[in-house]
Protein backbone atom coordinates (compact mmCIF):
# COMPACT_ATOMS: atom_id res chain seq x y z
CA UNK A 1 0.00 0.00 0.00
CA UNK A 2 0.88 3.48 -0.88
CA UNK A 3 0.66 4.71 3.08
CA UNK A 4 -0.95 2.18 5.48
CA UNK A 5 -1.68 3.96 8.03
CA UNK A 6 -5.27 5.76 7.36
CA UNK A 7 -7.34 7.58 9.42
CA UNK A 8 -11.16 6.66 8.12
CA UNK A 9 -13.46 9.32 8.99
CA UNK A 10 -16.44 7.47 7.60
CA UNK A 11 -16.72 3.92 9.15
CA UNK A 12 -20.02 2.78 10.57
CA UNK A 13 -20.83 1.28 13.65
CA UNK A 14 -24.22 -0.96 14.15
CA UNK A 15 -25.25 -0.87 17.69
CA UNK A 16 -27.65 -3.66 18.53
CA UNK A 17 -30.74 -1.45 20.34
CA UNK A 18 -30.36 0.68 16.66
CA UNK A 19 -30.64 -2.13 14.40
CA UNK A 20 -33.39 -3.41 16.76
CA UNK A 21 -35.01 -0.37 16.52
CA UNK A 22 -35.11 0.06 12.54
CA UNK A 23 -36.63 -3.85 12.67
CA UNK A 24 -39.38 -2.97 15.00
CA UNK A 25 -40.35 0.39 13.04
CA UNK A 26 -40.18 -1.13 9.67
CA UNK A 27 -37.76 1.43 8.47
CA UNK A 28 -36.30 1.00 4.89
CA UNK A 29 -32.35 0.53 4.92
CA UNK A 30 -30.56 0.64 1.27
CA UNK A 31 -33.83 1.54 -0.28
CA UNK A 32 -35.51 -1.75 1.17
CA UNK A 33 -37.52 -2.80 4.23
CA UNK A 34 -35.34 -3.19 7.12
CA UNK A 35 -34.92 -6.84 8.25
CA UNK A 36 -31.88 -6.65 10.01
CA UNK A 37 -28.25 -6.41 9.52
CA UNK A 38 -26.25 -9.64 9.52
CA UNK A 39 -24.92 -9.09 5.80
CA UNK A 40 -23.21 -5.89 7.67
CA UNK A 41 -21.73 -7.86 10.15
CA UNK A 42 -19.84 -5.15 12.16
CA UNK A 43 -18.18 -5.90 15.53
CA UNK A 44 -15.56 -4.86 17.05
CA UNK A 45 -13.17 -7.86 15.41
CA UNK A 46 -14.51 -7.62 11.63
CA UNK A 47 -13.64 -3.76 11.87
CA UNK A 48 -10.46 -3.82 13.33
CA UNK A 49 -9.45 -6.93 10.81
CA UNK A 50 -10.86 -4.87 7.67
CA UNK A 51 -8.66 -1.92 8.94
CA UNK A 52 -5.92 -4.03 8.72
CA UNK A 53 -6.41 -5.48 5.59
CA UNK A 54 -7.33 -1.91 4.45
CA UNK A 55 -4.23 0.38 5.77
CA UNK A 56 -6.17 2.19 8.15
CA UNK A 57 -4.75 2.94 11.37
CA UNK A 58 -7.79 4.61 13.41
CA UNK A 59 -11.77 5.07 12.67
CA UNK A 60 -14.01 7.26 13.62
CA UNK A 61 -16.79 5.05 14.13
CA UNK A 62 -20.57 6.73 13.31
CA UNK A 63 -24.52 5.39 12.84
CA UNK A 64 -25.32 5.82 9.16
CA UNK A 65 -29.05 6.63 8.20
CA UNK A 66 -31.45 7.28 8.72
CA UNK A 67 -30.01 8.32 12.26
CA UNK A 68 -31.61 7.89 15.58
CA UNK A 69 -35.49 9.77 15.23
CA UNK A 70 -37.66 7.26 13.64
CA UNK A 71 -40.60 9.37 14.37
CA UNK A 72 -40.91 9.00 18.31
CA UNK A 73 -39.27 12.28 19.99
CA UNK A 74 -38.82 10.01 23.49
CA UNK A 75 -37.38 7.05 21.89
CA UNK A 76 -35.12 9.37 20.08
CA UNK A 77 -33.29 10.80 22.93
CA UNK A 78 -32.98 7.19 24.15
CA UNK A 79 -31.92 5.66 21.17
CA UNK A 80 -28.97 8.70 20.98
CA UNK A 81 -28.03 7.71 24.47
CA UNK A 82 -27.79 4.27 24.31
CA UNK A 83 -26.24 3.81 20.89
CA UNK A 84 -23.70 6.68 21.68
CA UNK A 85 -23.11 5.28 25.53
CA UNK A 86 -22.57 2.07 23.35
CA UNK A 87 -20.08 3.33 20.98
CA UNK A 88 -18.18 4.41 23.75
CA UNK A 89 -17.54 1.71 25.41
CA UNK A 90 -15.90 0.14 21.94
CA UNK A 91 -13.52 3.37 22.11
CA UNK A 92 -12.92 2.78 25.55
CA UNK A 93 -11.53 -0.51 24.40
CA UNK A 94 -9.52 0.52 21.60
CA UNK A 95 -8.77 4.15 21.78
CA UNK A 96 -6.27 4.16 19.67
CA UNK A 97 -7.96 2.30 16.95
CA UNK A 98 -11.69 4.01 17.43
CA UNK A 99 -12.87 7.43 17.74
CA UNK A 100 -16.74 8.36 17.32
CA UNK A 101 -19.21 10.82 16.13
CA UNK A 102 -22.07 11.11 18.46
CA UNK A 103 -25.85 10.65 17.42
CA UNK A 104 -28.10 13.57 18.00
CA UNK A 105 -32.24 13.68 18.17
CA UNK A 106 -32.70 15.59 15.91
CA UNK A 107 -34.99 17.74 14.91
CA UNK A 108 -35.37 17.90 18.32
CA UNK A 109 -32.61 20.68 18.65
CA UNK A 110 -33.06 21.38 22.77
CA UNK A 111 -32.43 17.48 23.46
CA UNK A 112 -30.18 17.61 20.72
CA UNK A 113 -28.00 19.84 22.63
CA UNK A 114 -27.82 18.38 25.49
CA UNK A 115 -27.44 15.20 24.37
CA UNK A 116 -24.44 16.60 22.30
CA UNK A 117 -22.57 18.26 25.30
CA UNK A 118 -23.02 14.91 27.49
CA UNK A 119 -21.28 12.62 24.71
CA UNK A 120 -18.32 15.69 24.29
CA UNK A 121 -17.86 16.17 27.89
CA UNK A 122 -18.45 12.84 29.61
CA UNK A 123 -17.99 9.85 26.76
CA UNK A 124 -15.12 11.58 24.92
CA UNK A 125 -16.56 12.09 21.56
CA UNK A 126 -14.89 13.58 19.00
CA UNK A 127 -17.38 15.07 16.97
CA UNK A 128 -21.38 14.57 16.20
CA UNK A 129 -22.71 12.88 13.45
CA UNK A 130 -25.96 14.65 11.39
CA UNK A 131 -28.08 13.68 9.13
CA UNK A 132 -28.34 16.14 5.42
CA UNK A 133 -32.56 15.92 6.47
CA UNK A 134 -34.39 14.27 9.36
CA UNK A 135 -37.98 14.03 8.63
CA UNK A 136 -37.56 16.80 5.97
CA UNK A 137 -35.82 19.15 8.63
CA UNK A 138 -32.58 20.29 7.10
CA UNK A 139 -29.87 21.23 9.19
CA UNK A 140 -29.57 24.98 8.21
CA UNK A 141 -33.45 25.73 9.58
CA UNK A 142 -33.33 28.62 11.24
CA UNK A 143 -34.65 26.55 14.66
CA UNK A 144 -30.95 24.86 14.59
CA UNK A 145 -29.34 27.71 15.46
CA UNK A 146 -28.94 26.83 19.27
CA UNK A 147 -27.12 23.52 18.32
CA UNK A 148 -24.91 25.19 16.18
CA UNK A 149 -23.91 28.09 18.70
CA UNK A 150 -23.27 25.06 21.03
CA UNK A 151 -21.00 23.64 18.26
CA UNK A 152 -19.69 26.92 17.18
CA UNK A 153 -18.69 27.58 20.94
CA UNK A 154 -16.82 23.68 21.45
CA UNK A 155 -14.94 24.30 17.95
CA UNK A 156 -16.63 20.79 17.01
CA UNK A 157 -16.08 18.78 14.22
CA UNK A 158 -19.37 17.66 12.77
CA UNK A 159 -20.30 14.80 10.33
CA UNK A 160 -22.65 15.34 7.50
CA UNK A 161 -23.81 11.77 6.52
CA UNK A 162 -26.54 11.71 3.67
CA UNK A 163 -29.97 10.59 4.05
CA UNK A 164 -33.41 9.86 2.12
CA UNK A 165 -34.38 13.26 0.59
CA UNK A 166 -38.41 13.90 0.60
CA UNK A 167 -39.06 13.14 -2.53
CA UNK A 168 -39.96 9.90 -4.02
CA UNK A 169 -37.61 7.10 -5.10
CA UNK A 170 -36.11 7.31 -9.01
CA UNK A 171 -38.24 4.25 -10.38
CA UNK A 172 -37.98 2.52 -7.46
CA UNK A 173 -33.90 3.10 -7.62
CA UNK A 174 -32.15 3.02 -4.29
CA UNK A 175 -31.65 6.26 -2.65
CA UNK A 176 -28.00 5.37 -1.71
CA UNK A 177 -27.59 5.56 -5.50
CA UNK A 178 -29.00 8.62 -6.46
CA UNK A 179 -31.00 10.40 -3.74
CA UNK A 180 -28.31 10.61 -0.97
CA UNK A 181 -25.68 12.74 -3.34
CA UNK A 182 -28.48 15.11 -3.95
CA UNK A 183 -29.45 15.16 -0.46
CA UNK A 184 -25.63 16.45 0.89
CA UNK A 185 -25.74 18.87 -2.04
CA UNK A 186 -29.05 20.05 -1.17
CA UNK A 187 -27.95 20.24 2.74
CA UNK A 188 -24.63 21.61 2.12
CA UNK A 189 -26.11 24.60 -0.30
CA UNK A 190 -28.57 25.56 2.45
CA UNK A 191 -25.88 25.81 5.09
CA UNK A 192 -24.47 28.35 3.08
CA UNK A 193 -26.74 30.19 1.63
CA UNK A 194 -28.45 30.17 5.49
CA UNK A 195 -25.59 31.69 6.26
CA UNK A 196 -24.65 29.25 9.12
CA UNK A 197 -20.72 28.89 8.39
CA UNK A 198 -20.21 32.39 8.61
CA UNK A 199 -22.63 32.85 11.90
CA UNK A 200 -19.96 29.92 12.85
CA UNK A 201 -16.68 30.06 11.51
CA UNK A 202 -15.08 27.49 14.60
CA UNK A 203 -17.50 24.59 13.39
CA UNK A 204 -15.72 22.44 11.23
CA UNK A 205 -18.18 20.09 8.63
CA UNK A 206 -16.91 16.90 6.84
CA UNK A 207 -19.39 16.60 4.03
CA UNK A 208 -19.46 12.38 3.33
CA UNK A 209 -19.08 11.20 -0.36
CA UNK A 210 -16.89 13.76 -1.38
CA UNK A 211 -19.74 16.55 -0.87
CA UNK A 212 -22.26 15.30 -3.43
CA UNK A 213 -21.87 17.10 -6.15
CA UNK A 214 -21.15 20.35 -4.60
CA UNK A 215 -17.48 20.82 -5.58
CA UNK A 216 -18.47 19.80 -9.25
CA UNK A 217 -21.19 22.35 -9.51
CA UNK A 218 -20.03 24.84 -6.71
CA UNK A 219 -19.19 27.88 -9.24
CA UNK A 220 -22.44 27.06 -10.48
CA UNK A 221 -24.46 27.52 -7.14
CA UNK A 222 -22.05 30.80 -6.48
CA UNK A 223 -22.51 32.14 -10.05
CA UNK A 224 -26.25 31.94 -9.65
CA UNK A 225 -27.43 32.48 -6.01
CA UNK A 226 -26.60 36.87 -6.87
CA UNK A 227 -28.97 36.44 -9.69
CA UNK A 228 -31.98 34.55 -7.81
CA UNK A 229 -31.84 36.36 -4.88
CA UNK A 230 -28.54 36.84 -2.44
CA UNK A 231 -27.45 40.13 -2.57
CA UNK A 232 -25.12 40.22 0.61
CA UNK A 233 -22.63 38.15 -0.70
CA UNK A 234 -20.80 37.94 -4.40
CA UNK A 235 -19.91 35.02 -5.88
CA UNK A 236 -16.49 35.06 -4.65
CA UNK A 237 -17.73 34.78 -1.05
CA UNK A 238 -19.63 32.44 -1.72
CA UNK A 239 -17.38 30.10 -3.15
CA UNK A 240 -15.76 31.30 -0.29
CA UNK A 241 -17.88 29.51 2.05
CA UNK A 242 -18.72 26.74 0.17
CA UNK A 243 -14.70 26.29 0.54
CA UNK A 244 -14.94 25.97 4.34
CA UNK A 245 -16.41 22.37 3.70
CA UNK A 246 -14.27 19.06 4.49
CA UNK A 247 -14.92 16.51 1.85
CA UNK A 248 -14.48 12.26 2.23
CA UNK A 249 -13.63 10.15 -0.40
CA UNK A 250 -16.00 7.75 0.62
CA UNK A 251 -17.18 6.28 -2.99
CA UNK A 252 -15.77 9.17 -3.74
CA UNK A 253 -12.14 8.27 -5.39
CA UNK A 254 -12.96 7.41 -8.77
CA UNK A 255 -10.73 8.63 -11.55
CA UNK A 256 -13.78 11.29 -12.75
CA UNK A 257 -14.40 12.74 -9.00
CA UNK A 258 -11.13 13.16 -7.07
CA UNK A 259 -9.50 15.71 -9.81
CA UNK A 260 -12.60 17.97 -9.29
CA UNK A 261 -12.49 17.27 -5.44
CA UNK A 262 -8.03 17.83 -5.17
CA UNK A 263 -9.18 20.89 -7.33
CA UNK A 264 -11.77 22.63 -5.24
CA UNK A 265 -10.61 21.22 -1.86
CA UNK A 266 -8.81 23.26 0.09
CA UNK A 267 -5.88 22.07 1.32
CA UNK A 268 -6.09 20.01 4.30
CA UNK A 269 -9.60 19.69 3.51
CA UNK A 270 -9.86 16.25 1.71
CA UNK A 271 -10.01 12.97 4.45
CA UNK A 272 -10.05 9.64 3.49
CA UNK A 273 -13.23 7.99 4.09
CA UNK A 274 -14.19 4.06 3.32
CA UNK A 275 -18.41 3.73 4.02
CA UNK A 276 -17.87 0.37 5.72
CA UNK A 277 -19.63 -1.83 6.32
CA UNK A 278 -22.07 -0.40 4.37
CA UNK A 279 -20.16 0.05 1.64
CA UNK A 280 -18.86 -4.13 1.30
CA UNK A 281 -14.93 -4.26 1.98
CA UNK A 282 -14.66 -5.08 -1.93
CA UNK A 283 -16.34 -1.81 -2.88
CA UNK A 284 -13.48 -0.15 -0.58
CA UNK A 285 -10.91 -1.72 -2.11
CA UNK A 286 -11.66 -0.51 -5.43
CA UNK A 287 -11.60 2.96 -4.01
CA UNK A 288 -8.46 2.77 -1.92
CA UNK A 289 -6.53 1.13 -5.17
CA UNK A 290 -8.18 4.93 -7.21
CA UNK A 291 -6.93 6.38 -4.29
CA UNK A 292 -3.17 4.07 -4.67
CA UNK A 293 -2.98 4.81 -8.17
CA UNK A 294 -3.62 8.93 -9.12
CA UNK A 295 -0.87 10.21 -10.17
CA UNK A 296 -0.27 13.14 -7.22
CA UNK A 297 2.47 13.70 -5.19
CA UNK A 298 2.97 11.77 -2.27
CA UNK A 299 2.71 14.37 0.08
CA UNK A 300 -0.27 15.32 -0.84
CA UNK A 301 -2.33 11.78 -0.67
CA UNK A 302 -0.42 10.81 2.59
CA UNK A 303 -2.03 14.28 4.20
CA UNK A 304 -5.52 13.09 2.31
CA UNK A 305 -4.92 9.70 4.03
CA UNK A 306 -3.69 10.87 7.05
CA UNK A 307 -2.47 14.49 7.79
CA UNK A 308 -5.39 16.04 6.99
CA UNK A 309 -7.74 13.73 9.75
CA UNK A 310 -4.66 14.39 11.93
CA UNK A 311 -5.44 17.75 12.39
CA UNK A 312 -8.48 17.29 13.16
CA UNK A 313 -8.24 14.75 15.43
CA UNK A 314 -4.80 15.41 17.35
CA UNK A 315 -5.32 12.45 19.66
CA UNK A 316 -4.39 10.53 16.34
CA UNK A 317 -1.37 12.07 15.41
């Protein structure tokens, strides 16, 4: 391997009362009825042996969609707790091999806060995980704004994981496929043009997947927005602030998407990201071997596979 010794920003966890949770609600997972996860298959052992295999030197370990509000408030501060209180433990046991992203209930943004300064200050988390929409609540509505001051004021790092947009499904397509691209865009755009990075320039966002499509069509969105309506900002700031973003390369690291994400990433701004065990190990593979092969110099892919992360997360430097 080219530099085996990765820090994965996206890597999911699968904590039992979760999965239990999505059976008993008849959630969809992967654009089908959930039935459970064994094909997933995470524990503690299968991660840590697919990090091996992989290069990858520490995860941050997060719950993928659709998060933890399935449409019950109460059960969604539980769920938060005990799947967070869960994750903890497996970074208590391997802390230099594990860190986490906490589960909020949203769009329940006062138990949301709490709920984020309990897994900071007491389990050690080292960032929160969101969803692009919960319910249809995006995470730029102006009823956020507490959460975010409470981010703002921590200097947190926070995950942007995609989820099921409200609209319906392309004939019946997946909405990992299709939707969940769109959806970070869509998220992503809003933040900006909300104006929540600049209200809070300390919050640091990883957008998963490589953004979407943002850094592909972020001129675009800049170019426009003066035209349809923003008139505080020119399209300089607002590529600007689309800039502030951190992108994965989760699925991302094919040889058509990283030269537009190396080109509109800034630097220190691109993390390596694998979508397992979601994403099957073979899937990763083929992404880590884009990844081995572009033709870049080596300083810059070993800060994309590791620097970069570093920074972010000193405990792993």
């Amino acid at each position: 391997m080219r530099f085996p010794d990765r820090i994965d920003v996206h890597h999911h966890i699968v904590p039992p009362m979760w999965s239990n949770a999505l059976y008993l609600h008849g959630r969809e997972f992967l654009g089908k009825r959930f039935d459970g996860l064994p094909s997933l298959g995470w524990s503690v052992d299968s991660a840590l042996s697919m990090m091996d295999e992989q290069g990858v030197a520490a995860s941050i370990l997060s719950v993928t969609s659709p998060g933890v509000h399935l449409g019950d408030r109460e059960q969604a501060r539980g769920l938060a707790r005990s799947a967070n209180e869960y994750t903890a433990q497996a970074v208590e046991a391997h802390p230099e091999r594990f860190g986490f992203f906490a589960s909020l209930p949203l769009p329940d943004v006062e138990a949301a806060v709490a709920e984020a300064a309990y897994a900071l200050d007491t389990l050690g988390a080292d960032g929160v995980v969101l969803m692009s929409n919960v319910r249809g609540a995006y995470p730029g509505a102006d009823d956020h704004e507490p959460l975010w001051a409470e981010l703002d004021r921590r200097k947190a790092v926070v995950f942007l994981h995609p989820a099921q947009p409200p609209l319906p499904l392309l004939h019946d397509t997946a909405g990992p496929l299709v939707d969940y691209v769109y959806d970070t865009t869509r998220a992503a755009v809003d933040l900006v043009l909300g104006g929540v990075l600049r209200r809070h320039p300390d919050v640091k966002i990883i957008l998963a997947h490589g953004g979407g499509f943002l850094p592909y069509a972020a001129h675009r969105f800049a170019g426009l927005t003066p035209a349809v309506g923003e008139t505080t900002r020119d399209a300089d700031e607002l590529i600007e602030d689309f800039a502030r973003f951190y992108f994965d390369t989760a699925l991302s690291a094919g040889p058509a998407a990283l030269p537009s994400l190396l080109a509109f990433a800034r630097p220190g701004h691109l993390l390596f990201g694998s979508d397992w065990p979601v994403a099957p190990a073979e899937v990763g593979a083929s992404q880590r071997e884009f990844l081995e092969a572009y033709p870049c110099d080596d300083a810059v892919m070993k800060a994309v596979d590791r620097g970069n992360a570093a920074e972010l997360f000193p405990r792993f430097a």
